[in-house]
N, C-alpha and C. Protein backbone atom coordinates (compact mmCIF):
# COMPACT_ATOMS: atom_id res chain seq x y z
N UNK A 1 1.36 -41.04 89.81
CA UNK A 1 2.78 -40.89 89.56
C UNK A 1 3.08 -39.43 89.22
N UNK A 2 4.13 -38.46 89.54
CA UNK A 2 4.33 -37.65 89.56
C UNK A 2 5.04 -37.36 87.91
N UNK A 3 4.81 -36.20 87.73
CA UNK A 3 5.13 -35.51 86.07
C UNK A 3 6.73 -34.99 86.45
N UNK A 4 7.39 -34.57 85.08
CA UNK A 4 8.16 -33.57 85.77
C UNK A 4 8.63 -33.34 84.11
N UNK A 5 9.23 -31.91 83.91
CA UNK A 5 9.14 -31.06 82.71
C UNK A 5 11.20 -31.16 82.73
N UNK A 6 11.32 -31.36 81.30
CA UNK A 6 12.70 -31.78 81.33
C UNK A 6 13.09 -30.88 80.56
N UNK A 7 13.81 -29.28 80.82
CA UNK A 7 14.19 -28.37 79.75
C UNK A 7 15.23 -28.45 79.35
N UNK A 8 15.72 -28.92 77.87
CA UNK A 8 17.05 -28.90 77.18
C UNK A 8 17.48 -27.71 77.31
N UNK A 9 18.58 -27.88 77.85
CA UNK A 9 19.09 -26.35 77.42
C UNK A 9 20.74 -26.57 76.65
N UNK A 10 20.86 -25.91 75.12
CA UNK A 10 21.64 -26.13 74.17
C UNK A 10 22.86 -24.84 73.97
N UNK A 11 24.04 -24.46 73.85
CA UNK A 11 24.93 -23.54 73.60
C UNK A 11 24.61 -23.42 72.13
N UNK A 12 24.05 -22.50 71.80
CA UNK A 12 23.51 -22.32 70.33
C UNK A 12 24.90 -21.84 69.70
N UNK A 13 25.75 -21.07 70.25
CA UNK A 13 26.93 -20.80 69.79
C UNK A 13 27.77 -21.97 69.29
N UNK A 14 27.92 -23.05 69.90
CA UNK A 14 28.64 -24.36 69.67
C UNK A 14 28.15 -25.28 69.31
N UNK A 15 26.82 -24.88 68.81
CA UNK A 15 25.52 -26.22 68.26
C UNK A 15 25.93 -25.99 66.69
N UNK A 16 25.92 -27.26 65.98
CA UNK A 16 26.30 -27.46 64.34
C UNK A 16 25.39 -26.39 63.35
N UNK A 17 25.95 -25.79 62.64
CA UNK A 17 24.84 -25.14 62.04
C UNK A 17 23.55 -25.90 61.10
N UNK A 18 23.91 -27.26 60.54
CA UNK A 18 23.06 -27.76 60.31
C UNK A 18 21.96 -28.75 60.71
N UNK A 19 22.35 -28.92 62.03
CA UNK A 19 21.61 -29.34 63.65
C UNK A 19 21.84 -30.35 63.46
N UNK A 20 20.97 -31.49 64.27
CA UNK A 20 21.73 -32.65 64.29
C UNK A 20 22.28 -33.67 63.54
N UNK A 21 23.45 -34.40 63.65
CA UNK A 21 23.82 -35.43 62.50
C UNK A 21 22.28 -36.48 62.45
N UNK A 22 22.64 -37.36 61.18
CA UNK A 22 21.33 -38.52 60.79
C UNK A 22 21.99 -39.23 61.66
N UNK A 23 22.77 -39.78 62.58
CA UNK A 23 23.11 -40.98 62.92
C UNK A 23 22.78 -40.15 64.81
N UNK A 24 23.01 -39.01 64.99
CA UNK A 24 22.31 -38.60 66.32
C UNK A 24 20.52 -38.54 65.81
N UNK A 25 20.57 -37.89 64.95
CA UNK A 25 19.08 -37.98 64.66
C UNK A 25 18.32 -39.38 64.94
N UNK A 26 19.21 -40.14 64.13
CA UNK A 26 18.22 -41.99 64.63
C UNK A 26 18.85 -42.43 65.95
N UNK A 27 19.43 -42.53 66.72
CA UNK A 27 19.43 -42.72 68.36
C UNK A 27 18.29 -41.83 69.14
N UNK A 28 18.52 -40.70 68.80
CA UNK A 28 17.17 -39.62 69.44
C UNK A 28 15.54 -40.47 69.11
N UNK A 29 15.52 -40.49 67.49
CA UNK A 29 14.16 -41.90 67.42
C UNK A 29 14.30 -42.44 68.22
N UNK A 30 15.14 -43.55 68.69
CA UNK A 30 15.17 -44.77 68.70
C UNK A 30 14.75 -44.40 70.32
N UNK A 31 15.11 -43.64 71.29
CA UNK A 31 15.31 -43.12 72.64
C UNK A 31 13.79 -43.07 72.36
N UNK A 32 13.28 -41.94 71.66
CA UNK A 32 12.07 -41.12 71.90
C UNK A 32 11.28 -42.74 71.67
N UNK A 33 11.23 -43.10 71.09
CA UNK A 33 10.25 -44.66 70.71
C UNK A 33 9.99 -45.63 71.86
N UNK A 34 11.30 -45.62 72.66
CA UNK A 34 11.59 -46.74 73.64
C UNK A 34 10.92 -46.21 74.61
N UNK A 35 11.04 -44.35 74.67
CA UNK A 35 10.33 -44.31 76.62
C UNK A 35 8.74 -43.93 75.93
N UNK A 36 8.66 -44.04 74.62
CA UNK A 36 7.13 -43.58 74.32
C UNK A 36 6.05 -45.30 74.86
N UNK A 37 6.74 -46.31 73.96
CA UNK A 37 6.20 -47.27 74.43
C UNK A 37 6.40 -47.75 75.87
N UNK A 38 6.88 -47.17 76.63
CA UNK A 38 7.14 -47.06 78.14
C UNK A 38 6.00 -46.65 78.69
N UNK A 39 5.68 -46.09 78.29
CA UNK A 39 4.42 -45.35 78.63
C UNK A 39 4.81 -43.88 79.54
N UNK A 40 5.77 -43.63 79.49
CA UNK A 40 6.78 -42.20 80.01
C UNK A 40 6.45 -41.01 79.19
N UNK A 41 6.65 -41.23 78.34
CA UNK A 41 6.70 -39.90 77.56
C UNK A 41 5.54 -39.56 77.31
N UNK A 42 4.86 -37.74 77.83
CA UNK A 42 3.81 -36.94 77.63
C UNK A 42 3.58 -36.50 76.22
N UNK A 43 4.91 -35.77 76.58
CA UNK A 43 5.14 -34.99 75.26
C UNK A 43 6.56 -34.26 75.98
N UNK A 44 6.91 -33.83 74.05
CA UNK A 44 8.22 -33.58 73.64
C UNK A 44 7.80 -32.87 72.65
N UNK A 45 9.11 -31.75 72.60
CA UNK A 45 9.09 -30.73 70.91
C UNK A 45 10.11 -30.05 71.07
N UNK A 46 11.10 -30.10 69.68
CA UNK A 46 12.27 -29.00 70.25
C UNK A 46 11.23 -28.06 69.82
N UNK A 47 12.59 -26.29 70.28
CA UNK A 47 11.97 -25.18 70.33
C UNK A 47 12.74 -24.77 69.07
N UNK A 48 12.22 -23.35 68.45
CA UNK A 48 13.24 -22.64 67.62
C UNK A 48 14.54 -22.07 67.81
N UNK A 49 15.36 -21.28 67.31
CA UNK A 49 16.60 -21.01 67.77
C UNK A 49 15.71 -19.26 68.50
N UNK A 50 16.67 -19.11 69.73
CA UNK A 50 16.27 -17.72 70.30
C UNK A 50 16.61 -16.85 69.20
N UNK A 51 17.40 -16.51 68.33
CA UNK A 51 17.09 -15.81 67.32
C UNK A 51 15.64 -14.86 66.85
N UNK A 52 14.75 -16.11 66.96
CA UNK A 52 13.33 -16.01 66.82
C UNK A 52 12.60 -16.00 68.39
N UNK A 53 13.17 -15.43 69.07
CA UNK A 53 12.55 -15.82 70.56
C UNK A 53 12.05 -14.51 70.75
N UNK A 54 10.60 -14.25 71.57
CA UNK A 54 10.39 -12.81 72.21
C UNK A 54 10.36 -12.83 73.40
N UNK A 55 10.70 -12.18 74.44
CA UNK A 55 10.71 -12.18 76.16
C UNK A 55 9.88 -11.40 76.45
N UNK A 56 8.77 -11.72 77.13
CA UNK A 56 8.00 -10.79 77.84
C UNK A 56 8.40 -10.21 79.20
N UNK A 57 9.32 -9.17 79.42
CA UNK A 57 9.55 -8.86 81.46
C UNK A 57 8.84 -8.14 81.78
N UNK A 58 8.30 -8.43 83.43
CA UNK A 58 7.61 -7.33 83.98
C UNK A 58 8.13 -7.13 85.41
N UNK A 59 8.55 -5.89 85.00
CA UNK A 59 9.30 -5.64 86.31
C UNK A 59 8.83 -3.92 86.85
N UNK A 60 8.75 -3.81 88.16
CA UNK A 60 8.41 -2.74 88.41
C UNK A 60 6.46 -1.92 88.49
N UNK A 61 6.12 -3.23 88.06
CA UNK A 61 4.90 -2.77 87.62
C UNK A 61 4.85 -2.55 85.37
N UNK A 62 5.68 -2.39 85.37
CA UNK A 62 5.99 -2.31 83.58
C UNK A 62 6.16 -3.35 82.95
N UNK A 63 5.43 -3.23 82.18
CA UNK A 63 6.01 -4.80 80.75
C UNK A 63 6.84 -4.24 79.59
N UNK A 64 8.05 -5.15 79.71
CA UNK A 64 9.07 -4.90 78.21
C UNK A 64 8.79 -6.01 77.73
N UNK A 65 8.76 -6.23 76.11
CA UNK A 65 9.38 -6.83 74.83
C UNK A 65 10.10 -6.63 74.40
N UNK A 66 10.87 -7.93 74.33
CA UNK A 66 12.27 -8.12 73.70
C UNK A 66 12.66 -8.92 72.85
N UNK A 67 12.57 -8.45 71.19
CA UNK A 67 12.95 -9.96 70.69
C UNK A 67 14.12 -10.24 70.51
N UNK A 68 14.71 -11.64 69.87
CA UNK A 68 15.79 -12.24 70.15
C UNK A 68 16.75 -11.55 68.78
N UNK A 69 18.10 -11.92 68.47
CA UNK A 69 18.42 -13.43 69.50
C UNK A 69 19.17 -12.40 70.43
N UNK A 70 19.43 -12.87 71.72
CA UNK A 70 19.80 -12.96 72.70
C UNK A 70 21.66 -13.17 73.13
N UNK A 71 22.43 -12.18 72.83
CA UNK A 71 23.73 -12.22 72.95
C UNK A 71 23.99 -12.65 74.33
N UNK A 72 23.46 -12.14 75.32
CA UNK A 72 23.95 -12.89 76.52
C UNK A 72 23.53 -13.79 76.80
N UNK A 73 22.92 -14.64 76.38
CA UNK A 73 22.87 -15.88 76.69
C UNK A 73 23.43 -16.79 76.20
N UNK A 74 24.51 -17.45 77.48
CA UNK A 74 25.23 -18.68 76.72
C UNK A 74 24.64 -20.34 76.59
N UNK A 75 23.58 -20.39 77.18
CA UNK A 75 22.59 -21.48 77.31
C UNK A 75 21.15 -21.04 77.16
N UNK A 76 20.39 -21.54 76.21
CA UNK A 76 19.07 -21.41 76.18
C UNK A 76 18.05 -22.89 75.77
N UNK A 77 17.23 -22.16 76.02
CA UNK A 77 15.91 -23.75 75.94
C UNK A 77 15.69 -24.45 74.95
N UNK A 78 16.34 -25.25 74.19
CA UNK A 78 16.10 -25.60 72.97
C UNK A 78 14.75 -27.07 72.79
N UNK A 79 14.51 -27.46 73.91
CA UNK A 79 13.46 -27.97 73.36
C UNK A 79 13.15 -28.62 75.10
N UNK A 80 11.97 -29.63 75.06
CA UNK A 80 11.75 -29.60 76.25
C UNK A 80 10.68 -31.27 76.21
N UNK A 81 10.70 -32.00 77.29
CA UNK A 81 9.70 -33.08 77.54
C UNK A 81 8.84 -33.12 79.02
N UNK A 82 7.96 -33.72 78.81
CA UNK A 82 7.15 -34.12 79.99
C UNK A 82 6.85 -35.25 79.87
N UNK A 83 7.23 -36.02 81.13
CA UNK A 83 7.59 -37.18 81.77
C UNK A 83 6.35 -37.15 82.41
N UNK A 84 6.07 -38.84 82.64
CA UNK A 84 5.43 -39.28 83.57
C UNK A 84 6.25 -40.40 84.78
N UNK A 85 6.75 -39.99 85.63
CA UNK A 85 7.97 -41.36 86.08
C UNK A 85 7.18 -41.35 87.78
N UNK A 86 7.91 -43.11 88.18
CA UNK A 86 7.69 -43.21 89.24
C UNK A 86 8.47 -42.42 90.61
N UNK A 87 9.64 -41.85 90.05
CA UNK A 87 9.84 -40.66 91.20
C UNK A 87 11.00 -40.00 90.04
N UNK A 88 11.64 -39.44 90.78
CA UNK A 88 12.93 -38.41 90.14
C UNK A 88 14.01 -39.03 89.65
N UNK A 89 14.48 -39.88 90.34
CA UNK A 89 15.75 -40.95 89.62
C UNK A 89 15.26 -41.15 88.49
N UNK A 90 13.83 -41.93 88.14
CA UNK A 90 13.51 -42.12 87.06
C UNK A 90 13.67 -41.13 85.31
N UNK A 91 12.96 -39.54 86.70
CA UNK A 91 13.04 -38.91 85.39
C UNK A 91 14.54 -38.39 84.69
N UNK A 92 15.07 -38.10 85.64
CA UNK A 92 16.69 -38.05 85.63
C UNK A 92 17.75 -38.88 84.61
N UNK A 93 17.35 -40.32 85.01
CA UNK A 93 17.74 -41.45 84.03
C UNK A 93 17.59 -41.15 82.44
N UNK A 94 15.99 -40.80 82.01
CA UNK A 94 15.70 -40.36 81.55
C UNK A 94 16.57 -39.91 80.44
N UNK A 95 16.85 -38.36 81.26
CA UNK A 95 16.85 -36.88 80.86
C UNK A 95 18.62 -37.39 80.15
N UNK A 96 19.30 -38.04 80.91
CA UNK A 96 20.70 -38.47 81.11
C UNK A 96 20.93 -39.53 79.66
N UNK A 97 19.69 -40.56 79.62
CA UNK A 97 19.94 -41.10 78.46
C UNK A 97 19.94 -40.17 76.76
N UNK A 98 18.80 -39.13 77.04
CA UNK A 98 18.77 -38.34 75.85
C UNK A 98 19.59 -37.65 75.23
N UNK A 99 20.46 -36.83 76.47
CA UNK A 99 22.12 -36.29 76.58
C UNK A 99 22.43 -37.24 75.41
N UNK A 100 22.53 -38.66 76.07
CA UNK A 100 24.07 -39.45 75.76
C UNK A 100 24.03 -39.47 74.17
N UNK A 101 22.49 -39.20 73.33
CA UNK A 101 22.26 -39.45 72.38
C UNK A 101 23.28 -38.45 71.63
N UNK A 102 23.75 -37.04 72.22
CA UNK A 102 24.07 -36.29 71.06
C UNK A 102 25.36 -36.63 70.91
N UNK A 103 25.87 -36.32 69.93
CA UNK A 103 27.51 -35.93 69.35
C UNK A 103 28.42 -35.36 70.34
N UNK A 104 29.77 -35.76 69.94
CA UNK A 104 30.62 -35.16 71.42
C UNK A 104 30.67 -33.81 71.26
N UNK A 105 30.10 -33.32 70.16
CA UNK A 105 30.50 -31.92 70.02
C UNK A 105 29.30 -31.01 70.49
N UNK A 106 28.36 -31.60 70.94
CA UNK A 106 27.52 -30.86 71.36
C UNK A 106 27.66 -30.58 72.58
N UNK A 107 26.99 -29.17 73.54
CA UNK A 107 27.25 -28.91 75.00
C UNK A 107 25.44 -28.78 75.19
N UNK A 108 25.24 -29.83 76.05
CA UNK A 108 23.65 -29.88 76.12
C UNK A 108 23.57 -29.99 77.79
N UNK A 109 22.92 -29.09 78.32
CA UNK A 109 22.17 -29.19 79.91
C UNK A 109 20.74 -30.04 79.95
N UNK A 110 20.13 -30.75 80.88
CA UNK A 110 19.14 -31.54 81.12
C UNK A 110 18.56 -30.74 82.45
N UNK A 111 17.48 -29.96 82.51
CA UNK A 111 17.11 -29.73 83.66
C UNK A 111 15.82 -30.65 83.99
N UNK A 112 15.79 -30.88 85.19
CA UNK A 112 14.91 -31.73 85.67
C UNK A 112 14.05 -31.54 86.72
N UNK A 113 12.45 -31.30 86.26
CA UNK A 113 11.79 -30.32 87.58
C UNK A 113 10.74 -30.89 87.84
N UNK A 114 10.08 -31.61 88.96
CA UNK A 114 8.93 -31.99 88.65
C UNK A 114 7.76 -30.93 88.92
N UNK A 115 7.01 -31.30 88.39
CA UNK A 115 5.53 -30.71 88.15
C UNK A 115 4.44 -30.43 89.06
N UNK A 116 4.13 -29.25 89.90
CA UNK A 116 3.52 -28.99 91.22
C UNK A 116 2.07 -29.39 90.44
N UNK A 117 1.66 -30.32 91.40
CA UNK A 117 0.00 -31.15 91.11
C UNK A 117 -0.97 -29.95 91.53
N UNK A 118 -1.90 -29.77 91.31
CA UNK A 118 -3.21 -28.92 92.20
C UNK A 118 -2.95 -28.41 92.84
């Protein structure tokens, strides 16, 4: 069965400052529990805020470091899963139920990629 890597991506600008409510917090359990005993879920972890983020670029032949946070960015990676599903709808479904978990006030992207084998 094919993998595929699911990157949250969160508007840190419009995200609560004290992150998620307890009542999004226990739907997110309750989600993460249901596709764990599914036997779906690899692994999962949110990330820190880019604040704390460093970028490695190499461009030109040169490497820059850059640490955060990151003013131009209006979307960044806030946390991320790996799926095990029987094709893409699956992981999609997924990615779509975790969304539904947050607050209306949140602006959350689901990217959905599967995982090049060997």
């Amino acid at each position: 069965m094919p993998r595929f890597l699911t990157l949250i991506r969160v508007d840190e600008k419009n995200s609560p400052e004290g992150g998620p409510s307890p009542e999004m917090g226990r739907r997110m359990g309750e989600l993460l529990e249901e596709i764990t005993k599914a036997g779906v879920m690899l692994d999962t972890a949110g990330l820190t805020p880019s604040a704390q983020t460093t970028q490695v670029h190499f461009k030109g032949g040169e490497l820059s470091v850059t640490d955060g946070p990151f003013t131009e960015a209006k979307e960044v990676v806030g946390g991320y899963c790996i799926t095990q599903c029987k094709d893409r709808a699956e992981a999609v479904e997924w990615a779509s139920r975790f969304l539904k978990t947050h607050d209306e006030h949140w602006t959350v992207t689901a990217e959905v990629r599967e995982i090049v084998e060997g």
